[in-house]
PDB file of N, CA and C in Angstrom:
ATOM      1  N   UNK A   1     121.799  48.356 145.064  1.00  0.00           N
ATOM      2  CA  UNK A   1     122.517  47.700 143.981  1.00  0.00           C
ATOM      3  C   UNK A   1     123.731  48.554 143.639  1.00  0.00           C
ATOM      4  N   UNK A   2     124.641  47.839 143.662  1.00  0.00           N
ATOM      5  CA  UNK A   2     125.742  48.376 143.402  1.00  0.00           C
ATOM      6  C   UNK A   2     126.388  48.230 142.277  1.00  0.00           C
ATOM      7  N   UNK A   3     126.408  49.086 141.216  1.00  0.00           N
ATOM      8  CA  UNK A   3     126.397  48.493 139.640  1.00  0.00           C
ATOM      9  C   UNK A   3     128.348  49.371 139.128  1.00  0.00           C
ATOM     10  N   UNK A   4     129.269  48.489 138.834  1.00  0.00           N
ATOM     11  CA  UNK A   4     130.387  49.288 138.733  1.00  0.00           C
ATOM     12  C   UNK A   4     130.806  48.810 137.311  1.00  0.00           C
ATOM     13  N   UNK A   5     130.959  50.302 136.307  1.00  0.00           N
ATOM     14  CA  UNK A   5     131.399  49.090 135.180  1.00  0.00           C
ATOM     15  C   UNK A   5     132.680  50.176 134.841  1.00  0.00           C
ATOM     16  N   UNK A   6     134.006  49.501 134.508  1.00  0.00           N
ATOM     17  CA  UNK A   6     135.048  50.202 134.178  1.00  0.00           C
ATOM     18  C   UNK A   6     135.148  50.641 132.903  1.00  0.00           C
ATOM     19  N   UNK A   7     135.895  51.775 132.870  1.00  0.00           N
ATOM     20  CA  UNK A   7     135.869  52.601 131.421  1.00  0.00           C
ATOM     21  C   UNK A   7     136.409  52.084 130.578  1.00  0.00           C
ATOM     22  N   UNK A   8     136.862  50.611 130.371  1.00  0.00           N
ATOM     23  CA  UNK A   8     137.304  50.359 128.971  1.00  0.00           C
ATOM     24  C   UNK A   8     136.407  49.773 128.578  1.00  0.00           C
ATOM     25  N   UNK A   9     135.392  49.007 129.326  1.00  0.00           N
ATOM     26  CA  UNK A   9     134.272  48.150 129.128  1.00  0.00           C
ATOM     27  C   UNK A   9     133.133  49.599 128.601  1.00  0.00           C
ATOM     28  N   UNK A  10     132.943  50.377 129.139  1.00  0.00           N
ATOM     29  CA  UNK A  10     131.887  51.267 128.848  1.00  0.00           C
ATOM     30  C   UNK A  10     132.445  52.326 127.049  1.00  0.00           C
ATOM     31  N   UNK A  11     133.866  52.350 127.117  1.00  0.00           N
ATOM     32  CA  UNK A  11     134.126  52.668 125.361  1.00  0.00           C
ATOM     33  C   UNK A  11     133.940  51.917 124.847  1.00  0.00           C
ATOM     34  N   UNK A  12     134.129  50.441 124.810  1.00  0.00           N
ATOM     35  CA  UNK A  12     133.859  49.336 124.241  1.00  0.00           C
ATOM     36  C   UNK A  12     132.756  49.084 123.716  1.00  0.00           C
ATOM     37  N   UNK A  13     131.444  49.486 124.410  1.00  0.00           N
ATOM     38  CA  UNK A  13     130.113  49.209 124.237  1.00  0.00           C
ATOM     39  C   UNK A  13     129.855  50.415 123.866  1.00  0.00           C
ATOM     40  N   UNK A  14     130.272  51.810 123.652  1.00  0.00           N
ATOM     41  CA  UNK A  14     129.976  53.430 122.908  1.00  0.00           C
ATOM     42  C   UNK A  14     129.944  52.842 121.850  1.00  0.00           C
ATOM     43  N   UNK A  15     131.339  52.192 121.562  1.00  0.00           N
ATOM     44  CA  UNK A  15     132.024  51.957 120.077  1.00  0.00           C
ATOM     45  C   UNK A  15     131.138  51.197 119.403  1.00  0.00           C
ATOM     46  N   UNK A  16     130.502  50.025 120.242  1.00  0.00           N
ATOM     47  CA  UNK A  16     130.327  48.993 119.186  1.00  0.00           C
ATOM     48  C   UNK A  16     128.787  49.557 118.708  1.00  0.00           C
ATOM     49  N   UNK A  17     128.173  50.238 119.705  1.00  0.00           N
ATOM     50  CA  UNK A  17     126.891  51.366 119.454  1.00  0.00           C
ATOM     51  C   UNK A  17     126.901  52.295 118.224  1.00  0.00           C
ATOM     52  N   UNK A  18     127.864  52.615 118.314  1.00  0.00           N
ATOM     53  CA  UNK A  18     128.315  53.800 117.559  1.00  0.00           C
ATOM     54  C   UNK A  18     128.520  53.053 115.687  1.00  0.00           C
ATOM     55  N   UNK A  19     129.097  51.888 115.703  1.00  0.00           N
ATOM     56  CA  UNK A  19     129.343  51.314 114.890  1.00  0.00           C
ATOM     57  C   UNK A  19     128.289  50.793 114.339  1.00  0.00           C
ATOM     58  N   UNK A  20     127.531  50.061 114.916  1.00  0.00           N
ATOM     59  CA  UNK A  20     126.283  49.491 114.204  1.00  0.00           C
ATOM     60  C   UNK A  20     125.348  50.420 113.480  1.00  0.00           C
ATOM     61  N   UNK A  21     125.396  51.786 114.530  1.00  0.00           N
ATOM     62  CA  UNK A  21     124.332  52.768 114.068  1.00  0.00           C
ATOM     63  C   UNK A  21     124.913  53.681 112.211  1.00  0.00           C
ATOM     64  N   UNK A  22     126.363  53.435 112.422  1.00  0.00           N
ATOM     65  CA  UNK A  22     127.039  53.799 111.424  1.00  0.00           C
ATOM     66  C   UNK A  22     127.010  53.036 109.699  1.00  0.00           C
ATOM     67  N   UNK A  23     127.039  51.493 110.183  1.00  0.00           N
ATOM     68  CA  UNK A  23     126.643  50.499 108.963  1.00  0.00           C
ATOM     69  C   UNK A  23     125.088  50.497 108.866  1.00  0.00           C
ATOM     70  N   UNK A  24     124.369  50.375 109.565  1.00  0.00           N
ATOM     71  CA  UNK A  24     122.889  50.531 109.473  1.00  0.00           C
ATOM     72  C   UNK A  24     122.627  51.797 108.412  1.00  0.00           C
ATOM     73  N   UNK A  25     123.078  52.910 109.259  1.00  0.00           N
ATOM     74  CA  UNK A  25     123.060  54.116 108.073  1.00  0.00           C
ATOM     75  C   UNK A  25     123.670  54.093 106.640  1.00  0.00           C
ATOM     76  N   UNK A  26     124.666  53.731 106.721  1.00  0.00           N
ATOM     77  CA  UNK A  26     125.603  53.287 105.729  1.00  0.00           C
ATOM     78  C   UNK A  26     124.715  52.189 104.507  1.00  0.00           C
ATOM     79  N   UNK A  27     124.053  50.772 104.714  1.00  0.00           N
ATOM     80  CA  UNK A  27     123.399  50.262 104.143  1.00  0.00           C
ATOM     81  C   UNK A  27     122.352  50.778 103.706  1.00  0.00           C
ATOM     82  N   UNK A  28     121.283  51.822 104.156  1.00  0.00           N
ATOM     83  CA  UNK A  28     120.208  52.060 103.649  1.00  0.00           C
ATOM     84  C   UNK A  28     120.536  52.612 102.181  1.00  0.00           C
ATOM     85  N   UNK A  29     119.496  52.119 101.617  1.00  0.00           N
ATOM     86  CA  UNK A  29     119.136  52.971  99.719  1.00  0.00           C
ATOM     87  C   UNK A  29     118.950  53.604  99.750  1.00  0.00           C
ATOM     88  N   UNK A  30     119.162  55.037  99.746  1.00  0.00           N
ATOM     89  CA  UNK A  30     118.575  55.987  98.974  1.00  0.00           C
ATOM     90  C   UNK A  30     117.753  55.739  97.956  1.00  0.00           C
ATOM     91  N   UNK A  31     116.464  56.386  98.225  1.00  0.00           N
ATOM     92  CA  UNK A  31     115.245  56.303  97.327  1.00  0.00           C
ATOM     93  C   UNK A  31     115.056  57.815  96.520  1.00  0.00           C
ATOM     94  N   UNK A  32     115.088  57.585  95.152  1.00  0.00           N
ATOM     95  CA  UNK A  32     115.422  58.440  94.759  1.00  0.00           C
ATOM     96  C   UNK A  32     113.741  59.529  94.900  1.00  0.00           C
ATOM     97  N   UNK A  33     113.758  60.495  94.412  1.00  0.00           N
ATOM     98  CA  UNK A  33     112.342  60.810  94.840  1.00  0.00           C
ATOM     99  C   UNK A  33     112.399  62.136  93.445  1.00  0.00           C
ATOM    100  N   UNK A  34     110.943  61.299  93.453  1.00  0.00           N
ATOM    101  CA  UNK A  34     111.067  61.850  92.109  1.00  0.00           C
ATOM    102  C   UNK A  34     109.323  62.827  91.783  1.00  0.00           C
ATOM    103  N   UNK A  35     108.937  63.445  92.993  1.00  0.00           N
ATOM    104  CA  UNK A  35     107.938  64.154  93.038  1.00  0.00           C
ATOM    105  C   UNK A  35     108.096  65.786  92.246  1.00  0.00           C
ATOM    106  N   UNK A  36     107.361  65.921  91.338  1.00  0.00           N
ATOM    107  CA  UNK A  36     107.786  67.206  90.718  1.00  0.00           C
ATOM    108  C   UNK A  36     108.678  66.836  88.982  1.00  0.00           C
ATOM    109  N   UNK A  37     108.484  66.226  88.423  1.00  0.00           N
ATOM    110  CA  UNK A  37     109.167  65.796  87.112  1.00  0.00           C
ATOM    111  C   UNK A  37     108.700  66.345  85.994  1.00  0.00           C
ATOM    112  N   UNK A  38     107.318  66.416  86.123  1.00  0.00           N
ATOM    113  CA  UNK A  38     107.043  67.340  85.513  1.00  0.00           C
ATOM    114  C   UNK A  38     105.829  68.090  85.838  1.00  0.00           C
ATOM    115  N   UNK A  39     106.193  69.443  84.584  1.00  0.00           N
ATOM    116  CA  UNK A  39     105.934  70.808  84.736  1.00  0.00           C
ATOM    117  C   UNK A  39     104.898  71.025  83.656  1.00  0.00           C
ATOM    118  N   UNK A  40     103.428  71.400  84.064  1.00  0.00           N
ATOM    119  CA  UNK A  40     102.665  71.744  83.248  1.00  0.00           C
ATOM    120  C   UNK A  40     102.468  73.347  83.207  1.00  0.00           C
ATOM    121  N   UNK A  41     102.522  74.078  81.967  1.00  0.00           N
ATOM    122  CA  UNK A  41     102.111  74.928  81.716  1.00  0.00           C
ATOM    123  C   UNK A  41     100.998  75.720  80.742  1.00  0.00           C
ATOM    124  N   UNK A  42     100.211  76.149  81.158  1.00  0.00           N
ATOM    125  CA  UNK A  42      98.927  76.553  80.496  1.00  0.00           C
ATOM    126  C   UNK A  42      98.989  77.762  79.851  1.00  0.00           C
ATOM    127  N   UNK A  43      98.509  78.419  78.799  1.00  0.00           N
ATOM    128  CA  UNK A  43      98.753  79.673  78.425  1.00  0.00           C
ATOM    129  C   UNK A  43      97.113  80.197  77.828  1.00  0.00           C
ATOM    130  N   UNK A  44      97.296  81.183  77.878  1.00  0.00           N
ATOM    131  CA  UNK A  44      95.861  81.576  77.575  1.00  0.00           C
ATOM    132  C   UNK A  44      95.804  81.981  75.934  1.00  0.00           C
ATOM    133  N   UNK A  45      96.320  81.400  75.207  1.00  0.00           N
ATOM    134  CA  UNK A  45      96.560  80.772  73.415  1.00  0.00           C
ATOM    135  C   UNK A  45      96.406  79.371  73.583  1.00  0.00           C
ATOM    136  N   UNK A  46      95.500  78.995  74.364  1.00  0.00           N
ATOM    137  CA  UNK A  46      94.997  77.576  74.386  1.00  0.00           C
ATOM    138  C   UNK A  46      96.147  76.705  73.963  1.00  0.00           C
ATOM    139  N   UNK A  47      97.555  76.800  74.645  1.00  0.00           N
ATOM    140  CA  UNK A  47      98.653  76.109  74.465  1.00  0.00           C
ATOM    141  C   UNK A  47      99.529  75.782  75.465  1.00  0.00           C
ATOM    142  N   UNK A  48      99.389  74.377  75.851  1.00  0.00           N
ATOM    143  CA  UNK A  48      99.638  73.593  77.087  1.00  0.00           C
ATOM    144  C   UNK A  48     101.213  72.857  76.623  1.00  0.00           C
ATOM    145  N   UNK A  49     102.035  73.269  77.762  1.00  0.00           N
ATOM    146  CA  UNK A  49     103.484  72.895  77.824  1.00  0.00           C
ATOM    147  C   UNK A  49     103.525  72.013  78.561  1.00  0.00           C
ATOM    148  N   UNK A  50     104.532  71.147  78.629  1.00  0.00           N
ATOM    149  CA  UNK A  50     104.776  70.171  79.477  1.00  0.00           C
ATOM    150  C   UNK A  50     106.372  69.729  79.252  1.00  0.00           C
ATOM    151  N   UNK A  51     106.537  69.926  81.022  1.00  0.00           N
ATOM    152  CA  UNK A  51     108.241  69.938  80.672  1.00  0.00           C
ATOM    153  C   UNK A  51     109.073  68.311  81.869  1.00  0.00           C
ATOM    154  N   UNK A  52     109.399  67.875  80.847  1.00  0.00           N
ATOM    155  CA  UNK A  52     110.144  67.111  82.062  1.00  0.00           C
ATOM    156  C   UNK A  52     111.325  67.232  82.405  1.00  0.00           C
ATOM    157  N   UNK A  53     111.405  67.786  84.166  1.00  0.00           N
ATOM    158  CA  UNK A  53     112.469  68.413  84.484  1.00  0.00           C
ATOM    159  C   UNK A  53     113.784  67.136  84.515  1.00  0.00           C
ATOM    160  N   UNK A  54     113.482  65.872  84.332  1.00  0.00           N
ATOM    161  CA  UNK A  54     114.965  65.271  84.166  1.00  0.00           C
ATOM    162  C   UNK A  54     115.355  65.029  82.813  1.00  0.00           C
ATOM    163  N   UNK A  55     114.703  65.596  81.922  1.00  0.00           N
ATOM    164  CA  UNK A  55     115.796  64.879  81.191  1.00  0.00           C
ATOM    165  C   UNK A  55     115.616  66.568  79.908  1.00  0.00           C
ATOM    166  N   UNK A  56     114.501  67.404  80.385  1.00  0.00           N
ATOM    167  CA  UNK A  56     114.917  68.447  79.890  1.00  0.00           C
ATOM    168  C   UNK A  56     114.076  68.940  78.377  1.00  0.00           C
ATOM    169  N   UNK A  57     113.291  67.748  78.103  1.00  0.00           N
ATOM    170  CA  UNK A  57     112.514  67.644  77.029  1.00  0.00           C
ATOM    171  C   UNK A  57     110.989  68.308  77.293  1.00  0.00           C
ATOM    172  N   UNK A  58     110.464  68.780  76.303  1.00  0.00           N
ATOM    173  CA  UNK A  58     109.508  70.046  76.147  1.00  0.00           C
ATOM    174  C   UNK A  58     108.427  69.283  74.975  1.00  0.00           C
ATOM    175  N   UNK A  59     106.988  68.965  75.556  1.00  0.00           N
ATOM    176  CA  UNK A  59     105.936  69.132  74.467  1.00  0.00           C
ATOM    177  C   UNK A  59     104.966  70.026  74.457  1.00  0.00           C
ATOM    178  N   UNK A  60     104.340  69.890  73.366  1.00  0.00           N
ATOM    179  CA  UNK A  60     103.612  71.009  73.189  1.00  0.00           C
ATOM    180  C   UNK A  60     102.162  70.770  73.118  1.00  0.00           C
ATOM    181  N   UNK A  61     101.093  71.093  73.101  1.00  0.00           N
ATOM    182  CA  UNK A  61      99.931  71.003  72.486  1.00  0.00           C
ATOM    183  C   UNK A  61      99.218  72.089  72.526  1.00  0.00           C
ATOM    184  N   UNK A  62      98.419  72.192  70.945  1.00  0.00           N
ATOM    185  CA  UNK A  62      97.694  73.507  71.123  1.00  0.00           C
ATOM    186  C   UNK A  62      95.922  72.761  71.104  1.00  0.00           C
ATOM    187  N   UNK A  63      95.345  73.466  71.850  1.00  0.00           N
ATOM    188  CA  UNK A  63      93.796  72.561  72.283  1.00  0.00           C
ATOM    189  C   UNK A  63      93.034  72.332  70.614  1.00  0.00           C
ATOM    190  N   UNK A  64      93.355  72.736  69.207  1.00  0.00           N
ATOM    191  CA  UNK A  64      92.678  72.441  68.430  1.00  0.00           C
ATOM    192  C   UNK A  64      93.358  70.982  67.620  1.00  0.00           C
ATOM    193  N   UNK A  65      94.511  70.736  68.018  1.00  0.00           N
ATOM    194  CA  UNK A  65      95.306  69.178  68.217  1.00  0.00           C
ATOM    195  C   UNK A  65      95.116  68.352  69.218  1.00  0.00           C
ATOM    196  N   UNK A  66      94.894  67.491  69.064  1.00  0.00           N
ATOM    197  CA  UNK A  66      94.467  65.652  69.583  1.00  0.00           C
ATOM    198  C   UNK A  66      95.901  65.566  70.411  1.00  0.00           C
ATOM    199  N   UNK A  67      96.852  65.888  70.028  1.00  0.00           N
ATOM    200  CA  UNK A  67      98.214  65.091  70.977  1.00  0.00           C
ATOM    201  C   UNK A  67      99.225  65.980  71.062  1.00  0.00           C
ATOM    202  N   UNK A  68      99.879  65.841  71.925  1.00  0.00           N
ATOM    203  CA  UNK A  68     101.056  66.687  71.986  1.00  0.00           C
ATOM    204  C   UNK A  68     102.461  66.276  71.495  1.00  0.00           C
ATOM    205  N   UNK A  69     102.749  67.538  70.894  1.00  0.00           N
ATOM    206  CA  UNK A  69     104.218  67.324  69.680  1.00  0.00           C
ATOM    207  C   UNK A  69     105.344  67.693  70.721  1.00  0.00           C
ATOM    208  N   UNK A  70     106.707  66.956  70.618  1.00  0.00           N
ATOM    209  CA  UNK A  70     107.867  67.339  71.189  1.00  0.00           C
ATOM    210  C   UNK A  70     108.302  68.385  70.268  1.00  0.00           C
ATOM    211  N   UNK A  71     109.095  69.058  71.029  1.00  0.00           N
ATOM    212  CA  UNK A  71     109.506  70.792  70.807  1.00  0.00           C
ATOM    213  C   UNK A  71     111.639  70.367  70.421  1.00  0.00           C
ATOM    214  N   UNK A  72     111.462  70.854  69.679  1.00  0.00           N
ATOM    215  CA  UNK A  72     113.177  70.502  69.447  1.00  0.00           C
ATOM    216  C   UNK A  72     113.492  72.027  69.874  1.00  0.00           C
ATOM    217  N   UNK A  73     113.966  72.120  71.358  1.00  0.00           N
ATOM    218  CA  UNK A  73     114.560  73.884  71.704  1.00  0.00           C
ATOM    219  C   UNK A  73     115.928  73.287  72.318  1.00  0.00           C
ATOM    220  N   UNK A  74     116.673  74.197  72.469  1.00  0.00           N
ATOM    221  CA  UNK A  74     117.515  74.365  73.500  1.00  0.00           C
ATOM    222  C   UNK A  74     117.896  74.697  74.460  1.00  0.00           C
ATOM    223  N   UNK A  75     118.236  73.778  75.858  1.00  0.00           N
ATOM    224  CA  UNK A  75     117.673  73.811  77.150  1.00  0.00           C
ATOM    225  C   UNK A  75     118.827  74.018  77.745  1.00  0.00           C
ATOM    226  N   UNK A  76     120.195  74.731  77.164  1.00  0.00           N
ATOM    227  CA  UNK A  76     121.264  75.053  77.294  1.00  0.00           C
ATOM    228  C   UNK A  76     121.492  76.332  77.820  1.00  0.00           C
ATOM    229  N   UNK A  77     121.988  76.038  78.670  1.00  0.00           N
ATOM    230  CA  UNK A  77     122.164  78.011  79.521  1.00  0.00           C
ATOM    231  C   UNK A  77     123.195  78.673  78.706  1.00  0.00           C
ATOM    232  N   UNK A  78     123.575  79.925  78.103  1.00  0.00           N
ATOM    233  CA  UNK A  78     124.093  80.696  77.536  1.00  0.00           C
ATOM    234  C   UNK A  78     125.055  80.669  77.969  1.00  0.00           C
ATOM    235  N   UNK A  79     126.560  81.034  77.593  1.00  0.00           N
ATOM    236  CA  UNK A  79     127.682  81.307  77.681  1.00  0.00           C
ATOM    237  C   UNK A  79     128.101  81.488  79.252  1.00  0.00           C
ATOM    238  N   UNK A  80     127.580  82.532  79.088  1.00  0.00           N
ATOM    239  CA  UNK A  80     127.935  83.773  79.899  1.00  0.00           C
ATOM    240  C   UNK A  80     127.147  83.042  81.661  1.00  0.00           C
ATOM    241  N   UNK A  81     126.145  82.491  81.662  1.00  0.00           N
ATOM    242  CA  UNK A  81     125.753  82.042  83.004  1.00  0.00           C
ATOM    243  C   UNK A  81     124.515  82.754  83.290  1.00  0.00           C
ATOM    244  N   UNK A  82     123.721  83.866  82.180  1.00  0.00           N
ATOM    245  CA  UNK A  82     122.975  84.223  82.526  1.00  0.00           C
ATOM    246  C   UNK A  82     121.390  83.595  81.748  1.00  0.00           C
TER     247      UNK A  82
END
């Protein structure tokens, strides 16, 4: 078999390869991923933190309370960057 295909025909078909694989990529959603949001912390003063890392808000509970209270702190990095 004698198979001959000329090089404008063979960029032609790179390109249009190349292109589809480009909008295909191009269309997909990003799924945002959202594993890790929040942050539990335990302390041995029977006082359990809980932080949610998007939006930065902090509750509290101490184990001789039924529910946990939001914390009014500031989640603002200092001046300086440290």
């Amino acid at each position: 078999m004698n198979l001959r295909i000329d090089l404008k025909s063979l960029l032609i078909g790179i390109g249009l390869v190349v292109g589809v694989l480009l909008v295909v990529g191009a269309s997909t959603p990003a799924v945002p991923h959202h594993a890790g949001r929040y942050q539990l912390v335990a302390l041995e003063s029977n006082t359990t933190y809980v932080l949610d890392s998007h939006t930065g808000r902090v509750w509290r509970k101490h184990s001789s309370k039924g529910e946990f209270t939001e914390m009014k702190i500031d989640t603002r990095l200092p001046a300086d960057g440290k």
